[in-house]
PDB file of N, CA and C in Angstrom:
ATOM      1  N   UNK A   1      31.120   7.012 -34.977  1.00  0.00           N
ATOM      2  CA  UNK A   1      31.751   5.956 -34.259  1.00  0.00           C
ATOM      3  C   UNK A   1      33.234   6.269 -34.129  1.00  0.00           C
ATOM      4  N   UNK A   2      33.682   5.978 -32.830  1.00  0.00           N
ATOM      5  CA  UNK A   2      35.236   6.277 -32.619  1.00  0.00           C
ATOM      6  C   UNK A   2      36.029   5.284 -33.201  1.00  0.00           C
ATOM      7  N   UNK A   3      37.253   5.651 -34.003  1.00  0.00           N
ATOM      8  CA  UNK A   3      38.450   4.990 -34.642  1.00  0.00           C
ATOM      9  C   UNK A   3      38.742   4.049 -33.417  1.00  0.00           C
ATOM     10  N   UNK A   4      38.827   2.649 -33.484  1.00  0.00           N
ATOM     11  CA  UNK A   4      39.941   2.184 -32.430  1.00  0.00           C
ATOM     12  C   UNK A   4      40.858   2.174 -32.202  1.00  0.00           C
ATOM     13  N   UNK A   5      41.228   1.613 -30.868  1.00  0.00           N
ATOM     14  CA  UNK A   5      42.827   2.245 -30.115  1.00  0.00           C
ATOM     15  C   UNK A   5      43.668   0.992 -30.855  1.00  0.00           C
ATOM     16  N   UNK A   6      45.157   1.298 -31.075  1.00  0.00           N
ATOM     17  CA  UNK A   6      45.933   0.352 -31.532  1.00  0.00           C
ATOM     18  C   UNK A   6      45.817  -0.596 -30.100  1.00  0.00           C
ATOM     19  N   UNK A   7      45.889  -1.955 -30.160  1.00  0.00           N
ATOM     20  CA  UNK A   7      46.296  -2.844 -29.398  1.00  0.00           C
ATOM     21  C   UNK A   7      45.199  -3.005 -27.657  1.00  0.00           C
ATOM     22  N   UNK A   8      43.609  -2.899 -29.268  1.00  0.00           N
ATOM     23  CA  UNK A   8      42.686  -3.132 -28.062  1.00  0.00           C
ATOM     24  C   UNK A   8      42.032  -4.232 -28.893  1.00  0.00           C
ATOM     25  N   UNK A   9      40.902  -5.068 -28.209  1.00  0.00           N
ATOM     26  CA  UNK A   9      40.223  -6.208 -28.619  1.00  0.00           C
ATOM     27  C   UNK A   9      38.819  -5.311 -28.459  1.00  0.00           C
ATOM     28  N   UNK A  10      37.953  -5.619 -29.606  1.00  0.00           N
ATOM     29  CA  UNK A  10      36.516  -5.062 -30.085  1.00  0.00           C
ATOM     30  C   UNK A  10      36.096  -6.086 -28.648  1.00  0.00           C
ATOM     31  N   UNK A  11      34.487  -5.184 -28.214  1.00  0.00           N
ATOM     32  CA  UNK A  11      34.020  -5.647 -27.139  1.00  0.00           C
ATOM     33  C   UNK A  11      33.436  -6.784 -27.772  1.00  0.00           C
ATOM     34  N   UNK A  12      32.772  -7.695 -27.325  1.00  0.00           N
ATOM     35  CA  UNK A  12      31.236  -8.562 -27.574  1.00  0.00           C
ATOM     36  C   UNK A  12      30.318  -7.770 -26.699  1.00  0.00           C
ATOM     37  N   UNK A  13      29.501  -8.005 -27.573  1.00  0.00           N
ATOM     38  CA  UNK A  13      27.801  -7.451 -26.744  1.00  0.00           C
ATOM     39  C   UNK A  13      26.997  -8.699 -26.371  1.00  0.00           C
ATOM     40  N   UNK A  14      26.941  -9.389 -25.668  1.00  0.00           N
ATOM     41  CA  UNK A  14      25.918 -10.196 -24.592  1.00  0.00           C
ATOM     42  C   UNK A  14      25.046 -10.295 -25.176  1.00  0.00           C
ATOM     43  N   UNK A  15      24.335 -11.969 -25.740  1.00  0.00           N
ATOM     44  CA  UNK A  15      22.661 -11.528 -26.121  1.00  0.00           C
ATOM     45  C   UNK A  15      21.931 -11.376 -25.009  1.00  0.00           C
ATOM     46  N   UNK A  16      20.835 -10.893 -25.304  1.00  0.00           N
ATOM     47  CA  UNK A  16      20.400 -10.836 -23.907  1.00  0.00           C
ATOM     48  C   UNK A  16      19.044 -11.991 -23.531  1.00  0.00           C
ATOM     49  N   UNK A  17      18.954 -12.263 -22.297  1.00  0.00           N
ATOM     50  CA  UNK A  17      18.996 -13.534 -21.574  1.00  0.00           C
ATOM     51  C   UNK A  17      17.510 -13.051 -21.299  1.00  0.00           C
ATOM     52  N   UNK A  18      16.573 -14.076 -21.585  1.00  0.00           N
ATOM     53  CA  UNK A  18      15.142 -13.873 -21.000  1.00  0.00           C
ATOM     54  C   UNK A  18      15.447 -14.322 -19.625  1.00  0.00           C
ATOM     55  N   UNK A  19      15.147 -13.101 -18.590  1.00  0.00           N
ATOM     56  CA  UNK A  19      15.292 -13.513 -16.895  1.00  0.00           C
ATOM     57  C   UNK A  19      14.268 -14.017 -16.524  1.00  0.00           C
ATOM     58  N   UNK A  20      14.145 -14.704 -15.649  1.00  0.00           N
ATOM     59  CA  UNK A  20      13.489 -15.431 -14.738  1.00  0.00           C
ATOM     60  C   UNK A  20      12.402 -14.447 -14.369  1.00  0.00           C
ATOM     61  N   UNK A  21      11.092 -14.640 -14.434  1.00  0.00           N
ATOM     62  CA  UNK A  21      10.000 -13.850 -13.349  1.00  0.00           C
ATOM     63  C   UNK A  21      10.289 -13.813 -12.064  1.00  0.00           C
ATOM     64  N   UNK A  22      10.721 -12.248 -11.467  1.00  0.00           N
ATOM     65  CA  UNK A  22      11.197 -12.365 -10.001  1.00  0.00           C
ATOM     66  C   UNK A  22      10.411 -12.697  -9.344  1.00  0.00           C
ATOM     67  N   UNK A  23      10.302 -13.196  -7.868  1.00  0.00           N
ATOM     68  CA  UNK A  23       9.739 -14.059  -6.947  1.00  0.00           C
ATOM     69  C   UNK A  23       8.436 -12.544  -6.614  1.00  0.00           C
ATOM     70  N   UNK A  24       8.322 -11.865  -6.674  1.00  0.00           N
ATOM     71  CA  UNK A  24       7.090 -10.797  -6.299  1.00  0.00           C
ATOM     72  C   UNK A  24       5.806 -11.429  -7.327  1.00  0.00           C
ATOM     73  N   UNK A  25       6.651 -11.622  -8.906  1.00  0.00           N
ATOM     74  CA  UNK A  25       5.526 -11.917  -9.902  1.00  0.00           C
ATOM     75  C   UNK A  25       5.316 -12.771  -9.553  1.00  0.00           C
ATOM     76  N   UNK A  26       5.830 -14.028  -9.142  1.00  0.00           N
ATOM     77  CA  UNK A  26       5.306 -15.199  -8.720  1.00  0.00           C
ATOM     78  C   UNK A  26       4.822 -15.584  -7.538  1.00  0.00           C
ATOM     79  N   UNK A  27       4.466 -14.452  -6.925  1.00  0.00           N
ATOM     80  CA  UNK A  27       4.415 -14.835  -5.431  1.00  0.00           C
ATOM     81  C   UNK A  27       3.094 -15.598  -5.187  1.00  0.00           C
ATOM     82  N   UNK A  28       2.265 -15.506  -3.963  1.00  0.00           N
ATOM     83  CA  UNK A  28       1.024 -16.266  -3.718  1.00  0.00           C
ATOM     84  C   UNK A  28       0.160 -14.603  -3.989  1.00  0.00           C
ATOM     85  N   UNK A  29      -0.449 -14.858  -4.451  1.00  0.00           N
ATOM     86  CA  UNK A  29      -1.933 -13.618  -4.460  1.00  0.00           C
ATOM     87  C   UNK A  29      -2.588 -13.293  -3.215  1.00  0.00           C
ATOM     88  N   UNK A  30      -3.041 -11.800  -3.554  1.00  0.00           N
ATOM     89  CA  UNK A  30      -3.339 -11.350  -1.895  1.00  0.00           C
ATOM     90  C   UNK A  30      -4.716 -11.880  -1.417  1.00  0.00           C
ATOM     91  N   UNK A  31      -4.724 -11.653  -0.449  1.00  0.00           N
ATOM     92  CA  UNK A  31      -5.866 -11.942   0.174  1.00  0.00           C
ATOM     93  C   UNK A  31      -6.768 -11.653  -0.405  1.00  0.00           C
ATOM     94  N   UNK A  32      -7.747 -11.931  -0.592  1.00  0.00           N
ATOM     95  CA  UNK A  32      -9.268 -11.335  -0.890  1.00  0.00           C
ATOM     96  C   UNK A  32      -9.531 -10.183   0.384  1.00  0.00           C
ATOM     97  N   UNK A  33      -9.703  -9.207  -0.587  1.00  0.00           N
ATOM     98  CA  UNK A  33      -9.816  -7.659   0.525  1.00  0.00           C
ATOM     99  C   UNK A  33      -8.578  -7.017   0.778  1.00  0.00           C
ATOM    100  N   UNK A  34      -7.728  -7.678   1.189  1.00  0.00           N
ATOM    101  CA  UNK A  34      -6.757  -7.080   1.853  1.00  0.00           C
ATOM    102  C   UNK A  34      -6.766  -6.149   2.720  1.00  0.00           C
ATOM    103  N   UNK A  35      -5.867  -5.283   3.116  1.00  0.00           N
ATOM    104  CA  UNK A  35      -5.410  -4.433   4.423  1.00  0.00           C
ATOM    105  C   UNK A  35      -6.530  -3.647   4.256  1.00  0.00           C
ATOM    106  N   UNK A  36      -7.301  -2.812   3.143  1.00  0.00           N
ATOM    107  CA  UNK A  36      -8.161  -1.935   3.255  1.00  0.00           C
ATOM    108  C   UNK A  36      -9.217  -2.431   3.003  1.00  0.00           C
ATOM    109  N   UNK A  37      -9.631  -3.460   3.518  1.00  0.00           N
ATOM    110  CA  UNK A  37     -10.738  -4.594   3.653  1.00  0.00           C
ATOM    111  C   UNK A  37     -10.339  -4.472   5.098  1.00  0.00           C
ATOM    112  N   UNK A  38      -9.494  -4.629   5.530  1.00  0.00           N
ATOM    113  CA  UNK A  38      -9.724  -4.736   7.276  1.00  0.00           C
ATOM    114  C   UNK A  38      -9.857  -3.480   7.304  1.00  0.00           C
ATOM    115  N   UNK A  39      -9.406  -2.318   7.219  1.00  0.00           N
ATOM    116  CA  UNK A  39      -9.878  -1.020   7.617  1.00  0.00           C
ATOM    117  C   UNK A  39     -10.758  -0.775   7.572  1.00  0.00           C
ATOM    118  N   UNK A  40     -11.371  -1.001   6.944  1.00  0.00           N
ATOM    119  CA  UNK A  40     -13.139  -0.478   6.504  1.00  0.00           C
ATOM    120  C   UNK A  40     -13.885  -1.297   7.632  1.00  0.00           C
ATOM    121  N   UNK A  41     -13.503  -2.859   7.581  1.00  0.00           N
ATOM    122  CA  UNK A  41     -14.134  -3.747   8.941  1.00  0.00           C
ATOM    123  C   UNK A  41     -13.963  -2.932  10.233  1.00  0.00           C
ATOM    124  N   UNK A  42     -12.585  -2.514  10.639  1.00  0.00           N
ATOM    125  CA  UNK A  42     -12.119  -1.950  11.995  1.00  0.00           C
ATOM    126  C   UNK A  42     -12.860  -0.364  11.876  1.00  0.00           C
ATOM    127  N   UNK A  43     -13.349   0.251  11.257  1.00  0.00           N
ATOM    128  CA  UNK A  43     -13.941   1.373  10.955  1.00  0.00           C
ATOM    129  C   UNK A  43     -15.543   1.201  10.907  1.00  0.00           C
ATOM    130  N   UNK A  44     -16.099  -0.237  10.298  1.00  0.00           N
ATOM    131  CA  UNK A  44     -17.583  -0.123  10.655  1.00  0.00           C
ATOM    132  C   UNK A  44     -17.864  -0.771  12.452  1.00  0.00           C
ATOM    133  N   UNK A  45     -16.660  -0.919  12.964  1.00  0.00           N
ATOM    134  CA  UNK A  45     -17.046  -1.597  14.575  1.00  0.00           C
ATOM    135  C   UNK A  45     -17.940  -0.082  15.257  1.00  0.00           C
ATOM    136  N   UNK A  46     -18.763  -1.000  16.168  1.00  0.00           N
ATOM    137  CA  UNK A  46     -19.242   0.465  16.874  1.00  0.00           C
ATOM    138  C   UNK A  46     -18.801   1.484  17.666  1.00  0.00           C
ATOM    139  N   UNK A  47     -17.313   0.720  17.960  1.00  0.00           N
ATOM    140  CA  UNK A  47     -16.321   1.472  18.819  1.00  0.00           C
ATOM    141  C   UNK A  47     -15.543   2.081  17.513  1.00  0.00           C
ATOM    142  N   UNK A  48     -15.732   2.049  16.639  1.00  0.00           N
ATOM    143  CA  UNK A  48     -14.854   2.723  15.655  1.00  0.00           C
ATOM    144  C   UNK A  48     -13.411   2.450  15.577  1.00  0.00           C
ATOM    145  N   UNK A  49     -12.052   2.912  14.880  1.00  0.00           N
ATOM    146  CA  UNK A  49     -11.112   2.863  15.209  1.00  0.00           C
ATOM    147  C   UNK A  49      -9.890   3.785  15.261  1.00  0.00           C
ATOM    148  N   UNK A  50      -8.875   3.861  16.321  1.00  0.00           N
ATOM    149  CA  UNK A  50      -8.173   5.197  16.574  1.00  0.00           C
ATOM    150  C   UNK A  50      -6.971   5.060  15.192  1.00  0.00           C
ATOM    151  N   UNK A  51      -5.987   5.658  15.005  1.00  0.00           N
ATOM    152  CA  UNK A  51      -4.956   5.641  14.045  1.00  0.00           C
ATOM    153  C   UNK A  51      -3.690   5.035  14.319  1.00  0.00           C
ATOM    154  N   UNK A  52      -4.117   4.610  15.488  1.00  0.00           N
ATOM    155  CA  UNK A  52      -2.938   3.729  16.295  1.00  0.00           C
ATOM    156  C   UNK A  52      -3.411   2.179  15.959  1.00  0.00           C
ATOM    157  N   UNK A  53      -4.757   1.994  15.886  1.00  0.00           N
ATOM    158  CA  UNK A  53      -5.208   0.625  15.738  1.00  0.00           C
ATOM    159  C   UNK A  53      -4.793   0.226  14.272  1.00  0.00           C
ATOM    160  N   UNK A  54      -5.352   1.433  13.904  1.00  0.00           N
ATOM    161  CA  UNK A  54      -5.063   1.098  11.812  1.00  0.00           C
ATOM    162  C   UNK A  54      -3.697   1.042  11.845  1.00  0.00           C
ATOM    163  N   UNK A  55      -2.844   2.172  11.949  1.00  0.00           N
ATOM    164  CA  UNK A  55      -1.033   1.149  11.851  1.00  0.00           C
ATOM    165  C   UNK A  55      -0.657   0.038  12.325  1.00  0.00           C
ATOM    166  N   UNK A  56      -1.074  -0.370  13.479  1.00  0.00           N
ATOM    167  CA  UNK A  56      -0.713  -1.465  14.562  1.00  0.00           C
ATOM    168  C   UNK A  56      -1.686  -2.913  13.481  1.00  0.00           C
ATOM    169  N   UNK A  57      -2.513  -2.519  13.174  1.00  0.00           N
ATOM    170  CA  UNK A  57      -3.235  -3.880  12.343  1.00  0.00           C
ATOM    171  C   UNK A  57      -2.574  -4.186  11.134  1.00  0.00           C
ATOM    172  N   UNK A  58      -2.540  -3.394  10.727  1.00  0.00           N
ATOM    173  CA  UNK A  58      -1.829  -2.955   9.201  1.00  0.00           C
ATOM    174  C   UNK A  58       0.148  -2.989   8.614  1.00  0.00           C
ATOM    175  N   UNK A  59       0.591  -2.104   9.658  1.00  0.00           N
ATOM    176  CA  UNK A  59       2.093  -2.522   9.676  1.00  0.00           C
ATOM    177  C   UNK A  59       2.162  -0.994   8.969  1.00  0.00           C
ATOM    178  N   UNK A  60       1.113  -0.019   8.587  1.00  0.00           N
ATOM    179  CA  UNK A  60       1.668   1.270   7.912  1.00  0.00           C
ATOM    180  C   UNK A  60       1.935   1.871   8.616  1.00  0.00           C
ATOM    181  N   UNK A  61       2.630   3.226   8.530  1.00  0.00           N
ATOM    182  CA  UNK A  61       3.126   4.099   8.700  1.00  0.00           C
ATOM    183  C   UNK A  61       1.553   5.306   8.793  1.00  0.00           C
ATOM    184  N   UNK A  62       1.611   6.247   9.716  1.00  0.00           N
ATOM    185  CA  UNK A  62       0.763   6.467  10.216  1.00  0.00           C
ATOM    186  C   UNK A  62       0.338   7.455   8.720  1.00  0.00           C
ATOM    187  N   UNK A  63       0.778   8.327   8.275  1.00  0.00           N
ATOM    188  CA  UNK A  63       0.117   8.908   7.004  1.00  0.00           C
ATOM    189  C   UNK A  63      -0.005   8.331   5.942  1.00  0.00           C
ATOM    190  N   UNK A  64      -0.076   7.028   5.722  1.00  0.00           N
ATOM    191  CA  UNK A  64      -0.945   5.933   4.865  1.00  0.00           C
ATOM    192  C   UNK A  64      -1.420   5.365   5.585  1.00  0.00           C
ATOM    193  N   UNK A  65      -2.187   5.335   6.666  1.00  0.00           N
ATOM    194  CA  UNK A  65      -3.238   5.392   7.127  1.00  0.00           C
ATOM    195  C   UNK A  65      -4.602   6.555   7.184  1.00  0.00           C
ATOM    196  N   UNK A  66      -4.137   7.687   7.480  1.00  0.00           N
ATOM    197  CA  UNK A  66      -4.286   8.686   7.004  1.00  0.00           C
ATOM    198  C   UNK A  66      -4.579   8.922   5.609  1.00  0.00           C
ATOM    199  N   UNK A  67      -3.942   8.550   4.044  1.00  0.00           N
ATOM    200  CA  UNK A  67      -4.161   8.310   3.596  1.00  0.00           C
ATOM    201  C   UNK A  67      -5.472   7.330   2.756  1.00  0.00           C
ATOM    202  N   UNK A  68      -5.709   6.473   3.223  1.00  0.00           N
ATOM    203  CA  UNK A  68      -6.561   5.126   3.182  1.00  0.00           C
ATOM    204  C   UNK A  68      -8.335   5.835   3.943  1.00  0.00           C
ATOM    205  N   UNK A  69      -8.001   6.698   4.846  1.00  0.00           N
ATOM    206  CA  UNK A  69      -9.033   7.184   5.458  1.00  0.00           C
ATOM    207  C   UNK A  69      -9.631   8.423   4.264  1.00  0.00           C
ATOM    208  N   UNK A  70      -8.746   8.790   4.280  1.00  0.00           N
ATOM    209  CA  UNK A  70      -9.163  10.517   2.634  1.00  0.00           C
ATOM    210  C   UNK A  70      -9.447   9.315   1.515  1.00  0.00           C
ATOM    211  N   UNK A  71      -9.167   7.894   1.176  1.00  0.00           N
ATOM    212  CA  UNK A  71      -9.546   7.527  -0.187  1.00  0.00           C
ATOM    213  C   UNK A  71     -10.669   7.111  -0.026  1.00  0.00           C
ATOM    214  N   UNK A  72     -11.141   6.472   1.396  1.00  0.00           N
ATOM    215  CA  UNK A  72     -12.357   6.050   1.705  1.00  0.00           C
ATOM    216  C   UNK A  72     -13.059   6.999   1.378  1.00  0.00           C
ATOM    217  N   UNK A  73     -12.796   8.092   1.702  1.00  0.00           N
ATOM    218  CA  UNK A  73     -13.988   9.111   1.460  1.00  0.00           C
ATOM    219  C   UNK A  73     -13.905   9.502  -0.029  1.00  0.00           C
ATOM    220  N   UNK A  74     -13.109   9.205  -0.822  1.00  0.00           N
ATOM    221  CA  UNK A  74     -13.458   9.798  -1.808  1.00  0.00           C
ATOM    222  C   UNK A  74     -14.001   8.962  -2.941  1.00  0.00           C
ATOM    223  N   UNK A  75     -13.837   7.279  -2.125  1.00  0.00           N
ATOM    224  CA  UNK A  75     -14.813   6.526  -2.699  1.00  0.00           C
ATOM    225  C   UNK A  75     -16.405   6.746  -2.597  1.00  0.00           C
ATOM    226  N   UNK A  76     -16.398   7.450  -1.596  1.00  0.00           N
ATOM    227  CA  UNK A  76     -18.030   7.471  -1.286  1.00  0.00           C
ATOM    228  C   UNK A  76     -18.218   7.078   0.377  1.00  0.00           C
ATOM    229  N   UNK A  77     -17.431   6.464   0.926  1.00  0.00           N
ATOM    230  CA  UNK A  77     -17.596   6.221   2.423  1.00  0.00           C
ATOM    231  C   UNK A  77     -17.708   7.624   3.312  1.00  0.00           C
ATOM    232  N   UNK A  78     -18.808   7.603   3.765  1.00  0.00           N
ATOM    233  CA  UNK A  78     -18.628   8.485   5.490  1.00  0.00           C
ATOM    234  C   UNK A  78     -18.160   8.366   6.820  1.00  0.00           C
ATOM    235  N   UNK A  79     -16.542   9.301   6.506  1.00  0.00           N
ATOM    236  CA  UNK A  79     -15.841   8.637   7.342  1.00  0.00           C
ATOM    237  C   UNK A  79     -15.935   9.992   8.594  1.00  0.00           C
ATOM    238  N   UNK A  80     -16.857   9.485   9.901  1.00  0.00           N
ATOM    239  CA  UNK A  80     -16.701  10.327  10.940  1.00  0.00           C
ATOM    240  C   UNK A  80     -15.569  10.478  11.772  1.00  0.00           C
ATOM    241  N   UNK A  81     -15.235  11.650  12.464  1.00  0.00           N
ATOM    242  CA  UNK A  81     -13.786  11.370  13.530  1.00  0.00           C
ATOM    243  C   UNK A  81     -14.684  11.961  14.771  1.00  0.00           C
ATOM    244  N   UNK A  82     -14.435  11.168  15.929  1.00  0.00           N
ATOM    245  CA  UNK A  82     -14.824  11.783  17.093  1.00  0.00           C
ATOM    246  C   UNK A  82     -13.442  12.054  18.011  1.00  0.00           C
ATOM    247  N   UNK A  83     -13.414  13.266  18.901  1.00  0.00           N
ATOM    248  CA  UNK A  83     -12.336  12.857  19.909  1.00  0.00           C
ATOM    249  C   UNK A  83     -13.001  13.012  20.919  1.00  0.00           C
ATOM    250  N   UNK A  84     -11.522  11.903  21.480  1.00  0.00           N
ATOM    251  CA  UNK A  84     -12.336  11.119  23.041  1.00  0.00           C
ATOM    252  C   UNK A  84     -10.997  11.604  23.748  1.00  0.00           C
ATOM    253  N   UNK A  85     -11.295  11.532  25.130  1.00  0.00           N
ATOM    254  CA  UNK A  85      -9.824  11.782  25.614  1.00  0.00           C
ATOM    255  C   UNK A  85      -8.518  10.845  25.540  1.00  0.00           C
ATOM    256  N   UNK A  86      -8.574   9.889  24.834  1.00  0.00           N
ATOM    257  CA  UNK A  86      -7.485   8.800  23.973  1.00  0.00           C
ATOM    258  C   UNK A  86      -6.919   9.324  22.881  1.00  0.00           C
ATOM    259  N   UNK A  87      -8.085  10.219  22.461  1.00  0.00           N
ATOM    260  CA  UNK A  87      -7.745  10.645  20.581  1.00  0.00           C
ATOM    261  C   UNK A  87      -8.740  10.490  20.205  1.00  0.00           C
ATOM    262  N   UNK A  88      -8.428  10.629  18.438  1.00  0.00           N
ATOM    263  CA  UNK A  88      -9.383  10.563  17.477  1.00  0.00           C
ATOM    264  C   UNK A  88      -9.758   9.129  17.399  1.00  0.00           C
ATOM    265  N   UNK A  89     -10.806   9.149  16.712  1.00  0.00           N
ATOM    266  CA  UNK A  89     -11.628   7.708  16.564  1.00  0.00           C
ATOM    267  C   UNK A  89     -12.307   7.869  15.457  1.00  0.00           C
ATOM    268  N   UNK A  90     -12.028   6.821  14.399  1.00  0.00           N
ATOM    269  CA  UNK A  90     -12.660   6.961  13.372  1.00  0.00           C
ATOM    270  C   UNK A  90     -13.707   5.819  12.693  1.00  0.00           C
ATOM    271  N   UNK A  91     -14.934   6.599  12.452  1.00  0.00           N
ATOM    272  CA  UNK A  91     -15.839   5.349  12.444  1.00  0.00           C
ATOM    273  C   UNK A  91     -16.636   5.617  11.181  1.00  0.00           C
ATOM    274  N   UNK A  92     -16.971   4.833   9.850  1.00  0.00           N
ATOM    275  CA  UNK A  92     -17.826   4.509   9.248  1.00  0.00           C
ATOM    276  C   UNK A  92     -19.378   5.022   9.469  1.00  0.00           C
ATOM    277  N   UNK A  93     -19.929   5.629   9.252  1.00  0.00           N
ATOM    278  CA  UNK A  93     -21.507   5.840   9.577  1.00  0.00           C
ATOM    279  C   UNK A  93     -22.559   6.076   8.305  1.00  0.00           C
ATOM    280  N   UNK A  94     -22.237   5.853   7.168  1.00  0.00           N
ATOM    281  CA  UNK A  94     -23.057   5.600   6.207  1.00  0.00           C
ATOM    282  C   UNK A  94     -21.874   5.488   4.965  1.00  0.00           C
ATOM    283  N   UNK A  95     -22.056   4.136   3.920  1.00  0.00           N
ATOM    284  CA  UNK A  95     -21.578   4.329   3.138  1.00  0.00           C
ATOM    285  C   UNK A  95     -22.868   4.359   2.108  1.00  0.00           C
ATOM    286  N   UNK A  96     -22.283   5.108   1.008  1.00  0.00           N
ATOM    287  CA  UNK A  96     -23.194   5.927  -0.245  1.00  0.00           C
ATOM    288  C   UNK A  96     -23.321   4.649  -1.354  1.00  0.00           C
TER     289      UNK A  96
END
């Protein structure tokens, strides 16, 4: 521990203050399903769905969408891609 300086005042240390639960912990609870509950819905349609639909429904960013499509599958979902002259289209066709 360092000697003190002539003609200083020792700090106080703060007890410390149980904070408030920030407003996230308290927020309202998600939906039942949520966003990758609609993907999987917009993915078993028979028109399937492009990667423009999944961001545009969703609010992600196109490689967590991308994302969400590789976890489906590695849950066990069969996730087909067809291209059409729009793009890719991605559709559900057997889950395991």
């Amino acid at each position: 521990m360092k000697p003190s300086r002539p003609g200083r005042k020792p700090v106080k240390k703060a007890a410390a203050k149980a904070l408030p639960p920030s407003p996230a912990a308290t927020s309202v609870p998600k939906e039942p399903g949520g966003k990758q509950a609609k993907v999987i819905q917009m993915l078993n349609r028979k028109s399937g769905a492009s990667l423009d639909q999944i961001v545009e429904a969703t609010g992600w960013l196109a490689h967590s969408a991308r994302a969400v499509l590789s976890g489906l599958r590695k849950k066990g979902y069969k996730v087909d891609r067809a291209t059409t002259p729009k793009g890719s289209v991605y559709r559900i066709t057997k889950a395991d």
